[in-house]
N, C-alpha and C. Protein backbone atom coordinates (compact mmCIF):
# COMPACT_ATOMS: atom_id res chain seq x y z
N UNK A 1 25.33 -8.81 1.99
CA UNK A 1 24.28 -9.27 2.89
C UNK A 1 23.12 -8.28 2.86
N UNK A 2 22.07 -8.72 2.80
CA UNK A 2 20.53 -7.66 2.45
C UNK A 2 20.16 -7.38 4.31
N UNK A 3 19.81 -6.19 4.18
CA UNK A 3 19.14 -5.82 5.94
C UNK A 3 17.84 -5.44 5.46
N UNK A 4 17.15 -5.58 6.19
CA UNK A 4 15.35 -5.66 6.27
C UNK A 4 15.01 -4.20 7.50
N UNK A 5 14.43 -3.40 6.88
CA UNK A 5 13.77 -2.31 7.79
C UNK A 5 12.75 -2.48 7.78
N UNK A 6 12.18 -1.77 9.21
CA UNK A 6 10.98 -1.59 9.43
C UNK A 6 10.45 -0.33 8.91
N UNK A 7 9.21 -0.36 7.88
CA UNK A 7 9.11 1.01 7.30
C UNK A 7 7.81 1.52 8.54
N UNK A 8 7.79 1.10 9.34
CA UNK A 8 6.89 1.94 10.39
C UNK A 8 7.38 2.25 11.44
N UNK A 9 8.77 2.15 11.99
CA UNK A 9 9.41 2.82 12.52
C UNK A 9 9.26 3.69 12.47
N UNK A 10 9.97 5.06 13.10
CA UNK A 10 10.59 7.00 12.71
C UNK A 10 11.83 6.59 12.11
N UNK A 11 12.12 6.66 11.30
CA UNK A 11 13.78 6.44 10.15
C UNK A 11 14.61 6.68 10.82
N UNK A 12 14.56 7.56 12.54
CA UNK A 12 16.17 7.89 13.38
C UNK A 12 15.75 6.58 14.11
N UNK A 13 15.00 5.37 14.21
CA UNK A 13 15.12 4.76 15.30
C UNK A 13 14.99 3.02 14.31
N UNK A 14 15.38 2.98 12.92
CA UNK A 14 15.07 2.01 11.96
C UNK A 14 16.62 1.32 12.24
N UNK A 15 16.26 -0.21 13.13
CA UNK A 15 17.30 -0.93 12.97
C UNK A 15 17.95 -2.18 11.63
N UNK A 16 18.68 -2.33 11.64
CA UNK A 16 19.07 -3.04 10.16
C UNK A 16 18.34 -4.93 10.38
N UNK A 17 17.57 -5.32 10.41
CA UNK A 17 17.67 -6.92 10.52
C UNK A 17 17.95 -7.62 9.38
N UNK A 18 19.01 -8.80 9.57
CA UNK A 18 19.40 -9.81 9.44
C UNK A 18 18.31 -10.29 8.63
N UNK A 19 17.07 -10.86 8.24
CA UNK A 19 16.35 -11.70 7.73
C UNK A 19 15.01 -10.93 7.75
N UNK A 20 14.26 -11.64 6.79
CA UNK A 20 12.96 -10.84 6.79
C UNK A 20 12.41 -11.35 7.93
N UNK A 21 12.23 -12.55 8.32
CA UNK A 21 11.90 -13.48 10.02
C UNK A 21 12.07 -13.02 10.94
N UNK A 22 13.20 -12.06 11.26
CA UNK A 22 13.63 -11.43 12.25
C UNK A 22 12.59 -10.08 12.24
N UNK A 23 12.56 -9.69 11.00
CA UNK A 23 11.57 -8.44 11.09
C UNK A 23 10.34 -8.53 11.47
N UNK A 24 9.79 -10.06 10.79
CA UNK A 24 8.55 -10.39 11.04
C UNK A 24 8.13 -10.51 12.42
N UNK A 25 9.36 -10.69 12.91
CA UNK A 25 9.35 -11.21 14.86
C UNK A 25 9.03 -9.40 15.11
N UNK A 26 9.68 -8.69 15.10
CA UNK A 26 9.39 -7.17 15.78
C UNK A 26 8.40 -6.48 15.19
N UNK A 27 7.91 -6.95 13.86
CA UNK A 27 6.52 -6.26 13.95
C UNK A 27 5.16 -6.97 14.58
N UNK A 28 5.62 -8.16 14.51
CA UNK A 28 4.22 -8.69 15.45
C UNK A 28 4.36 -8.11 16.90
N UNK A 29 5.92 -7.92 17.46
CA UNK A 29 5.63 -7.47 18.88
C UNK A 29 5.70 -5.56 18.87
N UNK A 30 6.37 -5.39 17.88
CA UNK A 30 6.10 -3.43 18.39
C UNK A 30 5.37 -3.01 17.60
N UNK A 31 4.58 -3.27 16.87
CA UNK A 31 3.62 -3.41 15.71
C UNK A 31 2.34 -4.07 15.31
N UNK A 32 1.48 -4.87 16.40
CA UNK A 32 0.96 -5.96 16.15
C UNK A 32 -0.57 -5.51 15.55
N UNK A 33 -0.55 -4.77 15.78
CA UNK A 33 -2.37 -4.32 15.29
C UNK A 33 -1.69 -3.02 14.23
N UNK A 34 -0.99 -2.97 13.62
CA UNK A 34 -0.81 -2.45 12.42
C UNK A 34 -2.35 -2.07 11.35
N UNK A 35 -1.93 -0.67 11.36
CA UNK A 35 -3.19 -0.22 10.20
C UNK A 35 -2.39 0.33 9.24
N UNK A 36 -1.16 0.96 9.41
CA UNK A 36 -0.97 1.94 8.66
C UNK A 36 -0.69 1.11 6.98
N UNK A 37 -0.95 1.43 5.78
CA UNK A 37 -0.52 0.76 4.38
C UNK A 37 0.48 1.53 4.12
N UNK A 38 1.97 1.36 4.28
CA UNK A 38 2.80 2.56 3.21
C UNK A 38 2.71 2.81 1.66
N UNK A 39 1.70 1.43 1.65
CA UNK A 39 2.50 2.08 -0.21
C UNK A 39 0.36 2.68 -0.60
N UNK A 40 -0.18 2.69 0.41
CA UNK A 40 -1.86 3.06 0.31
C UNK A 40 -2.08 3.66 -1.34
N UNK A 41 -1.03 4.72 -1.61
CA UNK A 41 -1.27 5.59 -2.56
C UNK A 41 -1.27 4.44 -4.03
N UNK A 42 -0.37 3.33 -4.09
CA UNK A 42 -0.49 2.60 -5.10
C UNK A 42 -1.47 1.38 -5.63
N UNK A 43 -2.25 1.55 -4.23
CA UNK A 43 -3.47 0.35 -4.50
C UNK A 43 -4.39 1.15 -5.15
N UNK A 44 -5.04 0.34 -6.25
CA UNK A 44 -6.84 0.56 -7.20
C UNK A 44 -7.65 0.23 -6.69
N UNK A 45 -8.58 1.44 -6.44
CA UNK A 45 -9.99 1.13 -5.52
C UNK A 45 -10.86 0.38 -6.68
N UNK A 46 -11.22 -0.83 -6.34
CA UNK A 46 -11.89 -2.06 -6.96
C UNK A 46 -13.48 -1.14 -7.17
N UNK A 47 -14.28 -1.58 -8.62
CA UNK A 47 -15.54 -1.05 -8.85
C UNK A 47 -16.11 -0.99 -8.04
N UNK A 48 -17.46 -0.84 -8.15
CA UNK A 48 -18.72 -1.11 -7.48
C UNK A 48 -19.01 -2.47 -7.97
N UNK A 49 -19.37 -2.84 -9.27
CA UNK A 49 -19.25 -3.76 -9.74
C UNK A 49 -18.38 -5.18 -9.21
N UNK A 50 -17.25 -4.77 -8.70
CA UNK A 50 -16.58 -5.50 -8.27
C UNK A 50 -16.73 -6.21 -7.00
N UNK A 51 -16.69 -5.35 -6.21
CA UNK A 51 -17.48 -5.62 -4.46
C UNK A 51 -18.70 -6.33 -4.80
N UNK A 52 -19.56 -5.94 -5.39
CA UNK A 52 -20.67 -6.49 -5.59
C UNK A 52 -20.68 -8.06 -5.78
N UNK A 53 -19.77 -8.68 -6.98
CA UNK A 53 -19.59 -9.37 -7.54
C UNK A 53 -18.62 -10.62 -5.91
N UNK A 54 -18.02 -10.23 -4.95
CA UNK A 54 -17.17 -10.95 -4.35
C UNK A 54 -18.35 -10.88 -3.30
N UNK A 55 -19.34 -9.97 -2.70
CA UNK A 55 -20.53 -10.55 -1.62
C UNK A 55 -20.97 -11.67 -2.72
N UNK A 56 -20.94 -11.89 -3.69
CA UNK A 56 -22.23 -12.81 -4.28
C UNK A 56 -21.24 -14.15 -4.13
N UNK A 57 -20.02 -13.98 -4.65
CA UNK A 57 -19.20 -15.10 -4.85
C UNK A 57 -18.92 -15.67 -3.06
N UNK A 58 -18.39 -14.66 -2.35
CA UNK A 58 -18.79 -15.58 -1.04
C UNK A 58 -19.85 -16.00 -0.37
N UNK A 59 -21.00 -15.30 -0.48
CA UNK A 59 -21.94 -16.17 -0.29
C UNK A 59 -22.01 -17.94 -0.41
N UNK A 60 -22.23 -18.12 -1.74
CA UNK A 60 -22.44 -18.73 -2.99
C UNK A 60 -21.15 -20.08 -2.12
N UNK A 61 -19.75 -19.39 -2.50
CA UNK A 61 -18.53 -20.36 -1.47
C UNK A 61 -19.34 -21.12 -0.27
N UNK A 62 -19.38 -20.06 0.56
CA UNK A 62 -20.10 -20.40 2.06
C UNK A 62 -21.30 -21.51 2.03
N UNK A 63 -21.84 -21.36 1.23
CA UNK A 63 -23.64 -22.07 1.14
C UNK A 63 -22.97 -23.64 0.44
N UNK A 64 -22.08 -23.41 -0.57
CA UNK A 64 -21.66 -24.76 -0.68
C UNK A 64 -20.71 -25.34 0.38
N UNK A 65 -20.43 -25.08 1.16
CA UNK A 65 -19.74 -25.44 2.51
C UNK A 65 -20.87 -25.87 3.60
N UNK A 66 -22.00 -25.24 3.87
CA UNK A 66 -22.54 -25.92 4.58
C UNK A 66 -23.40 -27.31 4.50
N UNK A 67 -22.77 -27.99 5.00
CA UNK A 67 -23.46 -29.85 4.55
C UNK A 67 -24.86 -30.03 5.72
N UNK A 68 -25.37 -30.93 5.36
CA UNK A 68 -25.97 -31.76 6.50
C UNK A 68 -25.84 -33.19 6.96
N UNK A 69 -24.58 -33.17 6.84
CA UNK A 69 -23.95 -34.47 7.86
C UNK A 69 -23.91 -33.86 8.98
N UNK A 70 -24.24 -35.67 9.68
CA UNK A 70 -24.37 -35.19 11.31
C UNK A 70 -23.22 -35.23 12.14
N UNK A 71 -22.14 -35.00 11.16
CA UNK A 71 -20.94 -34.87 12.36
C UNK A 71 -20.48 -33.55 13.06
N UNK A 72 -19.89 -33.68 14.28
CA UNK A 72 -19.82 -32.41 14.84
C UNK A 72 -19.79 -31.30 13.98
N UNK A 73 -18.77 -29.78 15.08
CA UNK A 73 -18.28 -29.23 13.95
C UNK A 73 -17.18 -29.56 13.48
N UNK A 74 -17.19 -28.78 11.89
CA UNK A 74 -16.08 -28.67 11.69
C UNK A 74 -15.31 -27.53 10.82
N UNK A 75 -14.31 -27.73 10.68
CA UNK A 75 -13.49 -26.36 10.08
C UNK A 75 -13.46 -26.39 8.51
N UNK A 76 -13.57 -25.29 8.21
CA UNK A 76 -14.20 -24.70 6.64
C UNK A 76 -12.96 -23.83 6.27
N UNK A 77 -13.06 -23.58 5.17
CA UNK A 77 -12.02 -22.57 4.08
C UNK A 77 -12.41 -22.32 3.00
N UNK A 78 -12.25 -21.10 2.68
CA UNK A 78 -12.81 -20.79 1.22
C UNK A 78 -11.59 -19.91 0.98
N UNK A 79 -10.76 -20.12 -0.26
CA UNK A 79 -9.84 -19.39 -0.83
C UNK A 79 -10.76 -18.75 -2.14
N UNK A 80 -10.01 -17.24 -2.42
CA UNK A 80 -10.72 -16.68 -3.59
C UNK A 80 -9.36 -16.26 -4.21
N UNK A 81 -9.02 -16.67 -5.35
CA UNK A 81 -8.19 -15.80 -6.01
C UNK A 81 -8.52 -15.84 -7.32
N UNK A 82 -7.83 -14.94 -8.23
CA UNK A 82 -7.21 -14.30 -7.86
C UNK A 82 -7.82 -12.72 -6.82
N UNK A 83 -7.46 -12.22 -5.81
CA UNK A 83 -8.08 -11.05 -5.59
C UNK A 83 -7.62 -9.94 -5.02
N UNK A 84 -8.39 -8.74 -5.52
CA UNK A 84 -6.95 -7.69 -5.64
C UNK A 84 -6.87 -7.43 -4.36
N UNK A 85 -5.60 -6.36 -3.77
CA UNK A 85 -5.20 -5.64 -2.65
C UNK A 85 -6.28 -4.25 -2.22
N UNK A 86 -6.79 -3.69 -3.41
CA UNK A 86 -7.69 -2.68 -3.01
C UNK A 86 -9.10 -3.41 -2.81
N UNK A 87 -9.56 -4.40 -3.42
CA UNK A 87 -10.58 -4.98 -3.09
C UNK A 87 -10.57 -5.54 -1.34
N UNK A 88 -9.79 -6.06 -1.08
CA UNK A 88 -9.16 -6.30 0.35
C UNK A 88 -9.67 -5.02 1.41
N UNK A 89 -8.82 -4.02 1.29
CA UNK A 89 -8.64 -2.98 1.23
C UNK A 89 -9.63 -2.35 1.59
N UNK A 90 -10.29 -2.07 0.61
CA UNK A 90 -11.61 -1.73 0.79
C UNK A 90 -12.76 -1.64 1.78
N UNK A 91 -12.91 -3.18 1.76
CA UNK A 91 -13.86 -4.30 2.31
C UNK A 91 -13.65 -4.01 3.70
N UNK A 92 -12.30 -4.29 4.54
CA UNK A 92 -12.13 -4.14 5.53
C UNK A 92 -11.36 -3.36 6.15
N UNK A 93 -10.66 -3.02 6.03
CA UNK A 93 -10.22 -1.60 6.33
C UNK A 93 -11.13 -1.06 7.80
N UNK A 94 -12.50 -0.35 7.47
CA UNK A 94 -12.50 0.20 8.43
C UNK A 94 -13.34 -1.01 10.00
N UNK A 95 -12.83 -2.34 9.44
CA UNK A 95 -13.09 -3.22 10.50
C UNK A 95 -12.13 -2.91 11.59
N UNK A 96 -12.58 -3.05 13.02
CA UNK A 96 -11.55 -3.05 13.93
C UNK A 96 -10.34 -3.49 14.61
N UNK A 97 -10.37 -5.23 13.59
CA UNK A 97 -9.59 -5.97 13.89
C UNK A 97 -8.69 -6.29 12.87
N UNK A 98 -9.02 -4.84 11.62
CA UNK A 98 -7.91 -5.42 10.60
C UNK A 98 -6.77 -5.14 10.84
N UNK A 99 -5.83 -5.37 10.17
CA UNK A 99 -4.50 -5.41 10.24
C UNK A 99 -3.35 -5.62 9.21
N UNK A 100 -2.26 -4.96 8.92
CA UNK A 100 -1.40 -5.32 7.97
C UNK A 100 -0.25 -5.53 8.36
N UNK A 101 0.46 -6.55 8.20
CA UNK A 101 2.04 -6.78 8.40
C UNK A 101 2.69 -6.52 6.80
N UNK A 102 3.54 -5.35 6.85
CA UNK A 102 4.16 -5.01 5.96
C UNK A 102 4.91 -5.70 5.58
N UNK A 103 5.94 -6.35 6.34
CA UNK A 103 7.22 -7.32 5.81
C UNK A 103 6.67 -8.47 5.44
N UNK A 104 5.60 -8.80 4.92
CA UNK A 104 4.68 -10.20 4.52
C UNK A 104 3.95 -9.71 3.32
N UNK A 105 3.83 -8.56 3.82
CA UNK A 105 2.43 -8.25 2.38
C UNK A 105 1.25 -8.72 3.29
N UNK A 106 0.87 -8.61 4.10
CA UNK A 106 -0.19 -9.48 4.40
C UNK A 106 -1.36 -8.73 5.00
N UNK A 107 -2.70 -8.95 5.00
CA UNK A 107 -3.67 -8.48 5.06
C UNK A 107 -4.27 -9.35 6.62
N UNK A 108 -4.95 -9.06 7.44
CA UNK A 108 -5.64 -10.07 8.13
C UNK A 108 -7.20 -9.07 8.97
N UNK A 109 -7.78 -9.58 9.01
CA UNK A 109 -8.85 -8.85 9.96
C UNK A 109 -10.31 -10.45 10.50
N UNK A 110 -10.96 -10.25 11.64
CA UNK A 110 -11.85 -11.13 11.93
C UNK A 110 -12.75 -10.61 12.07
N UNK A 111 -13.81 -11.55 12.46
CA UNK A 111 -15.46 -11.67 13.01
C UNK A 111 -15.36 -12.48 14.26
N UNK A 112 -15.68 -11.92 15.42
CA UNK A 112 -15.97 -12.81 16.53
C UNK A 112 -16.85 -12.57 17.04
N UNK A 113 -17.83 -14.01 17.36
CA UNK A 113 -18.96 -14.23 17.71
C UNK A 113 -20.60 -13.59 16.99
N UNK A 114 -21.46 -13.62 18.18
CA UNK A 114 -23.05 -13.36 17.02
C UNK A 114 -22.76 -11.52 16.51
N UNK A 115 -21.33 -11.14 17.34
CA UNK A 115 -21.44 -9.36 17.19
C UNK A 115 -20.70 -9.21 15.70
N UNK A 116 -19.79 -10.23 15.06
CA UNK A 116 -19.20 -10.19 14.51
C UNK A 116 -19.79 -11.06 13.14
N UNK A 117 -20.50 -11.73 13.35
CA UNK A 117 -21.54 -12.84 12.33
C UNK A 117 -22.87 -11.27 11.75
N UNK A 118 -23.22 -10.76 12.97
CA UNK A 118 -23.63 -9.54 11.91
C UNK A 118 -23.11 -8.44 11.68
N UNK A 119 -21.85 -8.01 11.86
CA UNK A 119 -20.93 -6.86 11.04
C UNK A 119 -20.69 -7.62 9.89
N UNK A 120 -20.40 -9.12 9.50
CA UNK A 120 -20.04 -9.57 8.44
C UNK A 120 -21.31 -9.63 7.80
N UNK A 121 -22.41 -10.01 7.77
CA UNK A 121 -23.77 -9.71 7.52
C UNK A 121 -24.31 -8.25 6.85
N UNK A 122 -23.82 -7.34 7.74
CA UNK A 122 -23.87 -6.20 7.06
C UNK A 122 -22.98 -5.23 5.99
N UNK A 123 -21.77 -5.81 6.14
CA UNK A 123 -20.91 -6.05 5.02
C UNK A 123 -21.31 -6.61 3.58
N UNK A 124 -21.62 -8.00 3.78
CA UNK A 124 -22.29 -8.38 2.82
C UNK A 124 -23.74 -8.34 2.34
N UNK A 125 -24.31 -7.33 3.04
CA UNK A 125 -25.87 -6.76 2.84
C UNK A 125 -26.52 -8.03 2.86
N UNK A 126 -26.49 -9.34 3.77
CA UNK A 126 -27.08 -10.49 3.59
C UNK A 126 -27.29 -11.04 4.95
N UNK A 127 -28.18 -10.80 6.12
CA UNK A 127 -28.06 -10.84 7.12
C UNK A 127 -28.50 -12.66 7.76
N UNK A 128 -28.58 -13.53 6.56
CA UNK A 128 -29.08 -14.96 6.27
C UNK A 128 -27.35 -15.97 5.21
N UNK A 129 -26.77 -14.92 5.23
CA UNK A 129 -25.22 -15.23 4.51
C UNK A 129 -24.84 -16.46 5.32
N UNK A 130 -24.53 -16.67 6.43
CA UNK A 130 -23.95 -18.17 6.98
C UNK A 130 -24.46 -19.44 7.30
N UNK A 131 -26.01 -19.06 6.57
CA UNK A 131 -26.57 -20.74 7.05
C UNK A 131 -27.58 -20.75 5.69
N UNK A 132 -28.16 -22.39 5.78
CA UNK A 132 -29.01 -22.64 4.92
C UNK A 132 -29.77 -23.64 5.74
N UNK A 133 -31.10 -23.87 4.97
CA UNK A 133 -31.72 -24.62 5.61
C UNK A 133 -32.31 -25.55 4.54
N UNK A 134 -32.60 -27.05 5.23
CA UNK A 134 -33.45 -28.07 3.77
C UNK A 134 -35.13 -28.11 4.62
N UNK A 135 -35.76 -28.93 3.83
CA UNK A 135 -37.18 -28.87 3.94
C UNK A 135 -37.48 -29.73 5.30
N UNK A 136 -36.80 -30.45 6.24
CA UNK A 136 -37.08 -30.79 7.19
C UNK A 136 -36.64 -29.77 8.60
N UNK A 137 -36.00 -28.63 7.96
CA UNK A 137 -35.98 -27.50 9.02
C UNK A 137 -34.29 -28.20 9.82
N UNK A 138 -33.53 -29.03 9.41
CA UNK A 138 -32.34 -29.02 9.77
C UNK A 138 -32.06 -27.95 9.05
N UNK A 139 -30.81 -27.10 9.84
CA UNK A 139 -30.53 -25.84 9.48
C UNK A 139 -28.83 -26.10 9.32
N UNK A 140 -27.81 -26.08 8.43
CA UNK A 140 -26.30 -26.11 8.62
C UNK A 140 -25.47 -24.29 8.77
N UNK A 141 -24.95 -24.22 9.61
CA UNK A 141 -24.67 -22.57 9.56
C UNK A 141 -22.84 -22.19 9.90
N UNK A 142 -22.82 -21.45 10.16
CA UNK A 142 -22.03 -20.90 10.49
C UNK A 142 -21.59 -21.13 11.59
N UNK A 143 -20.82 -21.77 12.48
CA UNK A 143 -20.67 -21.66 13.85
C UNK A 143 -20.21 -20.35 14.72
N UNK A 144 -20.95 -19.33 15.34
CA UNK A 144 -19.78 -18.15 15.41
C UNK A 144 -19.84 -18.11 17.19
N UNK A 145 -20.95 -18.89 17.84
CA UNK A 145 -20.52 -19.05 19.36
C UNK A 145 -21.51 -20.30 19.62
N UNK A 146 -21.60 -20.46 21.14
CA UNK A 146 -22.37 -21.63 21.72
C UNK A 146 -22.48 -21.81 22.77
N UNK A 147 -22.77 -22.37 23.99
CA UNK A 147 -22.96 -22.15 25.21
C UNK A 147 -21.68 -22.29 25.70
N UNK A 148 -20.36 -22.48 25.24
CA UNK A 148 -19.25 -22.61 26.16
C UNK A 148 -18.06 -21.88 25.14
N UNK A 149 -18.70 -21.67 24.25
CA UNK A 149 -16.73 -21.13 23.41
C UNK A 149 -17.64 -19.90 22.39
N UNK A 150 -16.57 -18.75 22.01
CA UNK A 150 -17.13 -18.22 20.78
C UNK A 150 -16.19 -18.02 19.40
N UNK A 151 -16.26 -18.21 18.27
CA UNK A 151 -15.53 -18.83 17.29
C UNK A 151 -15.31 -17.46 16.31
N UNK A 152 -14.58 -17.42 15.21
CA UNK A 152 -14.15 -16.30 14.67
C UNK A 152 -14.48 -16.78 13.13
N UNK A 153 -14.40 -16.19 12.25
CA UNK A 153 -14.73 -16.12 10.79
C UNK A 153 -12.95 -15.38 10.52
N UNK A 154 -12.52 -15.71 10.09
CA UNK A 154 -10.97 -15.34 9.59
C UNK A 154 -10.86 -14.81 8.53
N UNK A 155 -10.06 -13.51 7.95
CA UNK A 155 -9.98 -13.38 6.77
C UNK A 155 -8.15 -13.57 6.31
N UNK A 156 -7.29 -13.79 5.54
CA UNK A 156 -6.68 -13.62 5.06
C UNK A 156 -5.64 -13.65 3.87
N UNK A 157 -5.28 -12.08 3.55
CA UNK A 157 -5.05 -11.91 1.95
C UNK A 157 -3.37 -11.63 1.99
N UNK A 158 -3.05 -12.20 0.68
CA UNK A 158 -1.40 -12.45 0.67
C UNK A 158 -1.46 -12.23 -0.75
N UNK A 159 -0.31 -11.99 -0.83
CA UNK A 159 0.18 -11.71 -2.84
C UNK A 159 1.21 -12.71 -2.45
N UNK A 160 1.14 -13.41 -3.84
CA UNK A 160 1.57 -14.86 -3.78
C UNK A 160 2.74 -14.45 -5.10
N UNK A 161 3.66 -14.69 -5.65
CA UNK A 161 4.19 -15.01 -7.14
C UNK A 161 4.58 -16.11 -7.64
N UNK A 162 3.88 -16.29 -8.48
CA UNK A 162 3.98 -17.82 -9.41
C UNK A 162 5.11 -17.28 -10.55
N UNK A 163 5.93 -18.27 -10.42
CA UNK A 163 7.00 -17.98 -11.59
C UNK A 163 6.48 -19.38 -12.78
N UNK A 164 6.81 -19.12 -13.98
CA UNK A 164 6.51 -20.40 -14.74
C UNK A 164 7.43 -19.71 -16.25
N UNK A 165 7.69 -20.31 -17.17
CA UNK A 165 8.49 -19.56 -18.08
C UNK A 165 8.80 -18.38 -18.33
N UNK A 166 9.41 -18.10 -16.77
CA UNK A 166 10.25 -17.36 -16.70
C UNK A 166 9.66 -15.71 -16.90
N UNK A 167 8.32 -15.80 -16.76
CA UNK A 167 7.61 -15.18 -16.09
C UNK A 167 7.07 -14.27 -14.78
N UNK A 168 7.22 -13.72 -14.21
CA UNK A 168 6.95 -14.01 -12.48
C UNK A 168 5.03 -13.31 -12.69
N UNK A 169 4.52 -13.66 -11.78
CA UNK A 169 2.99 -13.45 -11.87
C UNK A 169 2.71 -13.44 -10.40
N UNK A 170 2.46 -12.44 -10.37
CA UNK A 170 1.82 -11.44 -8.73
C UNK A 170 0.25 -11.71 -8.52
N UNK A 171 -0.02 -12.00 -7.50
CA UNK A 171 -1.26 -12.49 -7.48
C UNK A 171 -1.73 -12.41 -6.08
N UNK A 172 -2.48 -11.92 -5.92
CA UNK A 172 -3.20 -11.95 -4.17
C UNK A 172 -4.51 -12.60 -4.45
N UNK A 173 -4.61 -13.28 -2.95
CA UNK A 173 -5.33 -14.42 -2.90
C UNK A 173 -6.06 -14.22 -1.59
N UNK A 174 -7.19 -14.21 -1.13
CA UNK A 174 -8.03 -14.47 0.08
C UNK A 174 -8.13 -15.84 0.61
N UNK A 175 -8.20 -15.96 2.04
CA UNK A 175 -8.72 -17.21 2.67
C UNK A 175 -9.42 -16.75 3.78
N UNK A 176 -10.48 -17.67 3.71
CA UNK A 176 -11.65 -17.38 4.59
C UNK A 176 -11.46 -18.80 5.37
N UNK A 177 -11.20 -18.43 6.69
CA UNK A 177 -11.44 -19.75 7.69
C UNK A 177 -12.73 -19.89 8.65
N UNK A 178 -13.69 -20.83 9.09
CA UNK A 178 -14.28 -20.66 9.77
C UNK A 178 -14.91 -22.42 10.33
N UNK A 179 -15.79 -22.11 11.16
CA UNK A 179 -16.50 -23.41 11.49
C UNK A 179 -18.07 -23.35 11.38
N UNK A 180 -18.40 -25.33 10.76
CA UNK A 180 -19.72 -24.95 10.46
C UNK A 180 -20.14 -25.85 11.89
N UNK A 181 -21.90 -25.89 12.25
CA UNK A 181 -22.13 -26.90 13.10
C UNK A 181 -23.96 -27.39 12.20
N UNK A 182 -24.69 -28.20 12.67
CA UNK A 182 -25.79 -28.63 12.09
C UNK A 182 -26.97 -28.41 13.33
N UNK A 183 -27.84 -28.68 13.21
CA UNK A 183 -29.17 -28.51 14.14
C UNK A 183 -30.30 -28.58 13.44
N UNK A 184 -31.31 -29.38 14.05
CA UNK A 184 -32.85 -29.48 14.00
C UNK A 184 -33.09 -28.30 14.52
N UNK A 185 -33.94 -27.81 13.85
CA UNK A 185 -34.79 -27.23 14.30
C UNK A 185 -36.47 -27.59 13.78
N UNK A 186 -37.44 -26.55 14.98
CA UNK A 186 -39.15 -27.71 14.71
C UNK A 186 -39.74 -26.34 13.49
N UNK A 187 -40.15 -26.87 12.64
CA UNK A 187 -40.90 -25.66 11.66
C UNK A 187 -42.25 -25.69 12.30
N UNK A 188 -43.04 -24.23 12.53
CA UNK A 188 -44.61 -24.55 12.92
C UNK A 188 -45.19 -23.76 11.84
């Protein structure tokens, strides 16, 4: 039978669990805002070149996501893969809301509201990144608050493995969740 530790425990206080599920249950509760990376030392800090290259590509995602149909809002996704763990890494890290669950592999950090629409803005050196506009001054954007609710921009990165002849192929993948909404606006 396999037991699952918590590697962020102190090793005198590391109990044995039953299932990786079970682990997953005690690090979301004694663990939940997790920063620490154990294996930090084995991730590749992604170029310059590289970063560069994923502000342009989400942009680019985002702008084809915003429509001008007049229906409410609605909910958006942009997956990027393949994409690495230090690129991840990198990027957000010193955001406040990132986070890692070790027994997942998993990456997560947000944007909430107009405070968080420009930290992501300044991230991506593009402070015009979540909206576009056509020649009648309807504008499609980003939804990130509104007079009654305020909405989040989601990030999250997972290493996935695709097996296929017998192969196995490691692969991390981003998903970007968010909401768009539409509006007139008057051009003078």
């Amino acid at each position: 039978m396999d037991s699952y530790f918590c590697h962020l425990c102190p090793p005198n206080l590391r109990y044995p669990y039953r299932s990786q599920s079970s682990l997953v249950k005690h690090e979301k509760a004694k663990h939940p805002t997790n920063t620490i990376i154990p294996h930090i030392h084995t991730i590749t800090a992604p170029s310059n070149y590289d970063i560069e290259q994923f502000r342009n590509a989400f942009i680019i995602q985002v702008k084809k996501r915003l429509q001008f149909g007049r229906n409410a809002v609605k909910d958006k996704t942009i997956r990027l893969e393949p994409f690495s763990e230090g690129l991840f890494v990198v990027l957000f890290y010193r955001i406040p809301t990132f986070s890692f669950t070790v027994s997942q592999k998993k990456y997560t950090v947000s944007f909430k509201g107009s405070k968080g629409y420009d930290e992501l803005g300044n991230l991506l050196k593009d402070n015009k990144w979540g909206s576009k506009q056509d020649r009648s001054g309807t504008t499609a954007y980003i939804l990130m608050e509104n007079e009654s609710e305020i909405y989040e921009v989601n990030f999250i990165w997972k290493e996935h493995i695709y097996k296929k002849h017998h192969y196995p192929l490691l692969c991390g993948s981003v998903i970007c969740s968010f909401k768009t909404d539409v509006r007139d606006f008057i051009l003078e």
